[in-house]
C-alpha atoms as a PDB file:
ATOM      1  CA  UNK A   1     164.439 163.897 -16.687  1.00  0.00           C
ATOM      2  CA  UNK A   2     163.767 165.362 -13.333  1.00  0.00           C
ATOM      3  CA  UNK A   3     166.241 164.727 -10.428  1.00  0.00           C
ATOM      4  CA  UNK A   4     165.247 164.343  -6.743  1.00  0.00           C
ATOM      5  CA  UNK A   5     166.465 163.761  -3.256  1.00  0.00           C
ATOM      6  CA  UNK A   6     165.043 160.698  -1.308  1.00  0.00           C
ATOM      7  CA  UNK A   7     164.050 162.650   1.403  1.00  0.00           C
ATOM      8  CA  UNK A   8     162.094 165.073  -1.050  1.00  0.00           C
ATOM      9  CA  UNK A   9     160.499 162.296  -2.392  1.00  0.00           C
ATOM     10  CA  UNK A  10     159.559 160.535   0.907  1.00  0.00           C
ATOM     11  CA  UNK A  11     158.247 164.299   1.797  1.00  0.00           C
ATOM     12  CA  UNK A  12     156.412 165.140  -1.387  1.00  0.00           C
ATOM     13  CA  UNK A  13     155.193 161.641  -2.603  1.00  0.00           C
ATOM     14  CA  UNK A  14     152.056 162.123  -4.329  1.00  0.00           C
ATOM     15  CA  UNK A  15     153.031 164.987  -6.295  1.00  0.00           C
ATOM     16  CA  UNK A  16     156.009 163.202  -7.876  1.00  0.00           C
ATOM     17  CA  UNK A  17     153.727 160.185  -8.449  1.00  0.00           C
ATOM     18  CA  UNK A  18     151.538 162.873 -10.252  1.00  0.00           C
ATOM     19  CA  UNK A  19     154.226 163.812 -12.846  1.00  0.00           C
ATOM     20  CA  UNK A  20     155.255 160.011 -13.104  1.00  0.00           C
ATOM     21  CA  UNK A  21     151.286 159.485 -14.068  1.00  0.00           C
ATOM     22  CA  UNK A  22     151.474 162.638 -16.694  1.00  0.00           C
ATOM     23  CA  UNK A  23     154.542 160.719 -17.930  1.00  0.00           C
ATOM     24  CA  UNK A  24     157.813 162.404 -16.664  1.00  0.00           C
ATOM     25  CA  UNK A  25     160.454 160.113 -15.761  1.00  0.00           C
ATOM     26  CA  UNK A  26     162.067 161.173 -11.571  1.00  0.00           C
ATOM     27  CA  UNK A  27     165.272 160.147 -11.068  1.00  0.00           C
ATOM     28  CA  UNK A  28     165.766 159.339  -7.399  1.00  0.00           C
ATOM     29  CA  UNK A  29     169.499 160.343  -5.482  1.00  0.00           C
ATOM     30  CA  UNK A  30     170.780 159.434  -2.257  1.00  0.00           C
ATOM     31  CA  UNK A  31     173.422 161.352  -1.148  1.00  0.00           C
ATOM     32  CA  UNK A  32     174.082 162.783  -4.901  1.00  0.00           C
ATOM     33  CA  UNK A  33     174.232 159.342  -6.744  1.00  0.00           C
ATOM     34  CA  UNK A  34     171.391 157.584  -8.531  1.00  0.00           C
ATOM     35  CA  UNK A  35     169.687 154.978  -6.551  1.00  0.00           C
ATOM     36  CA  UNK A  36     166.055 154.911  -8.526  1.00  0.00           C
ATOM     37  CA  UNK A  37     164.025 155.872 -11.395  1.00  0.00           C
ATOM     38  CA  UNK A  38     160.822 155.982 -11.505  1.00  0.00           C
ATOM     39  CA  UNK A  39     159.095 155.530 -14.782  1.00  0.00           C
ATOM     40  CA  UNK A  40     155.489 155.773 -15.972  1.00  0.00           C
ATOM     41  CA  UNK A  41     154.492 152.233 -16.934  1.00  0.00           C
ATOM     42  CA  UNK A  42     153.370 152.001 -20.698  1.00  0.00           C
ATOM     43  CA  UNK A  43     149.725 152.094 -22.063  1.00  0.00           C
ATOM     44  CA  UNK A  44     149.017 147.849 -21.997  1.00  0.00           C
ATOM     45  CA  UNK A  45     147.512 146.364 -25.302  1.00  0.00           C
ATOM     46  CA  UNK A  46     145.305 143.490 -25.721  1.00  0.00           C
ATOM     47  CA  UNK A  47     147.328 140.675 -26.860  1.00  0.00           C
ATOM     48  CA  UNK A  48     144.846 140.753 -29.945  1.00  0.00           C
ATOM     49  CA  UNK A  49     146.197 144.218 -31.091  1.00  0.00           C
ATOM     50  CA  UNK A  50     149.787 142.925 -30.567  1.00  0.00           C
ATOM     51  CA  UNK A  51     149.973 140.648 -33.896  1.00  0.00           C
ATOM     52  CA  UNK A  52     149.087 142.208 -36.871  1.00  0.00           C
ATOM     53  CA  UNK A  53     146.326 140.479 -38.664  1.00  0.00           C
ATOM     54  CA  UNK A  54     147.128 137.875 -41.355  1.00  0.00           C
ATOM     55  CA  UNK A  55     144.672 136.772 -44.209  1.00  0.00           C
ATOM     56  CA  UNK A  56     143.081 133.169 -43.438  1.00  0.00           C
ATOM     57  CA  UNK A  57     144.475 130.785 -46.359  1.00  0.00           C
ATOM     58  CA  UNK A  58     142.582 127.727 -46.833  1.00  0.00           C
ATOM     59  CA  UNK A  59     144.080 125.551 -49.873  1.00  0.00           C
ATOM     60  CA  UNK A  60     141.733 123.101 -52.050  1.00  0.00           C
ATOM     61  CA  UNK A  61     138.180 123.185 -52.727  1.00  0.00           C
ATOM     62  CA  UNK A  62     136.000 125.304 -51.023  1.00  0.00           C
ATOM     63  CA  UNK A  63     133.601 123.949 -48.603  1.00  0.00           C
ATOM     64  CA  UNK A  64     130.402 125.283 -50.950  1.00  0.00           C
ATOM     65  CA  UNK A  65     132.022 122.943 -53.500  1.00  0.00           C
ATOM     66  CA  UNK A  66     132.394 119.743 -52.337  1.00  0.00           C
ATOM     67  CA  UNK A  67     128.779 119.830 -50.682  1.00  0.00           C
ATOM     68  CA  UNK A  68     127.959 120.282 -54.186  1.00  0.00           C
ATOM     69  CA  UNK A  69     130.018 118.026 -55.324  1.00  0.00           C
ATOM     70  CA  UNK A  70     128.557 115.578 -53.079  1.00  0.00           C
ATOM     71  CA  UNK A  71     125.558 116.289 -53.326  1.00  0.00           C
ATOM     72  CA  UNK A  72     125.789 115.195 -56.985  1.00  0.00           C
ATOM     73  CA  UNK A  73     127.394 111.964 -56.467  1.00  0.00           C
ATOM     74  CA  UNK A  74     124.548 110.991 -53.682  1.00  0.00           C
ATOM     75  CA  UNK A  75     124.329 107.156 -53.740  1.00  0.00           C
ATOM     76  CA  UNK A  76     120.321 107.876 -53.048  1.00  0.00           C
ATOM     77  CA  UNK A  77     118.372 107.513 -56.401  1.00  0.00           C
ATOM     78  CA  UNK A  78     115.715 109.610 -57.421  1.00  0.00           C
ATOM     79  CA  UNK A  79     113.085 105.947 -57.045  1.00  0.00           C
ATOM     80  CA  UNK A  80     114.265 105.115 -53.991  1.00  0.00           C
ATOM     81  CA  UNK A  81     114.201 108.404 -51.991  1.00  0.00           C
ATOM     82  CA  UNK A  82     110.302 108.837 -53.558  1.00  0.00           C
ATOM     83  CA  UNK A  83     109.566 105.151 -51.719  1.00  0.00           C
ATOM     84  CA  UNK A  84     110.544 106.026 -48.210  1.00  0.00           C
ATOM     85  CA  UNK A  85     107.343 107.012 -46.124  1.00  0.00           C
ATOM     86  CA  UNK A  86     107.718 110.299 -43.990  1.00  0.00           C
ATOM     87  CA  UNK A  87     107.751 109.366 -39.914  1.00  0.00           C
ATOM     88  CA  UNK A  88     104.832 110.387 -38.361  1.00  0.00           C
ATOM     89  CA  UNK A  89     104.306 111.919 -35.050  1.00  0.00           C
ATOM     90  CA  UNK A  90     102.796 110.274 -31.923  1.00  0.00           C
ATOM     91  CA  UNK A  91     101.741 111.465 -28.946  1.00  0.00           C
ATOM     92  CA  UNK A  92     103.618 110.805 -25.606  1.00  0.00           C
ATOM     93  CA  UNK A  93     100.719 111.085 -22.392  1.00  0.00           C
END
């Protein structure tokens, strides 16, 4: 860890703030005692990336199955689907 006076700070700013970017940590003194660090903020990560990723678990039948399922049960017979008349189309002017 580097070590610098305030007043070499205050004087040479942007080059400290360079090595703080690069990732060097400056200690700051005032009159030989520690007043300050300055640290290089870490790398931020989506809050998606933060979690690690856990299988979706969905218990019973699938989905696919009971449409099936349903499908087979249907209350509509066979006679009475074959007497409904399709609707037919009119023309709005």
């Amino acid at each position: 860890m580097k070590q610098a006076a305030f007043t070499e700070l205050r004087n040479n700013a942007k080059l400290f703030f360079d090595q703080v970017e690069a990732g060097e940590t400056i200690r700051i003194l005032r009159n030989g005692k520690p007043i300050a660090d300055i640290v290089p903020i870490a790398p931020a990560l989506p809050s998606w990336k933060r979690r690690t990723a856990s299988p979706l678990v969905v218990s019973g039948a699938g989905l696919s199955q009971l449409i099936l399922e349903d499908r087979a049960h249907s209350t509509i017979s066979s006679s009475t689907a074959q007497g409904l008349k399709p609707i037919k189309k009119t023309r709005r002017q």
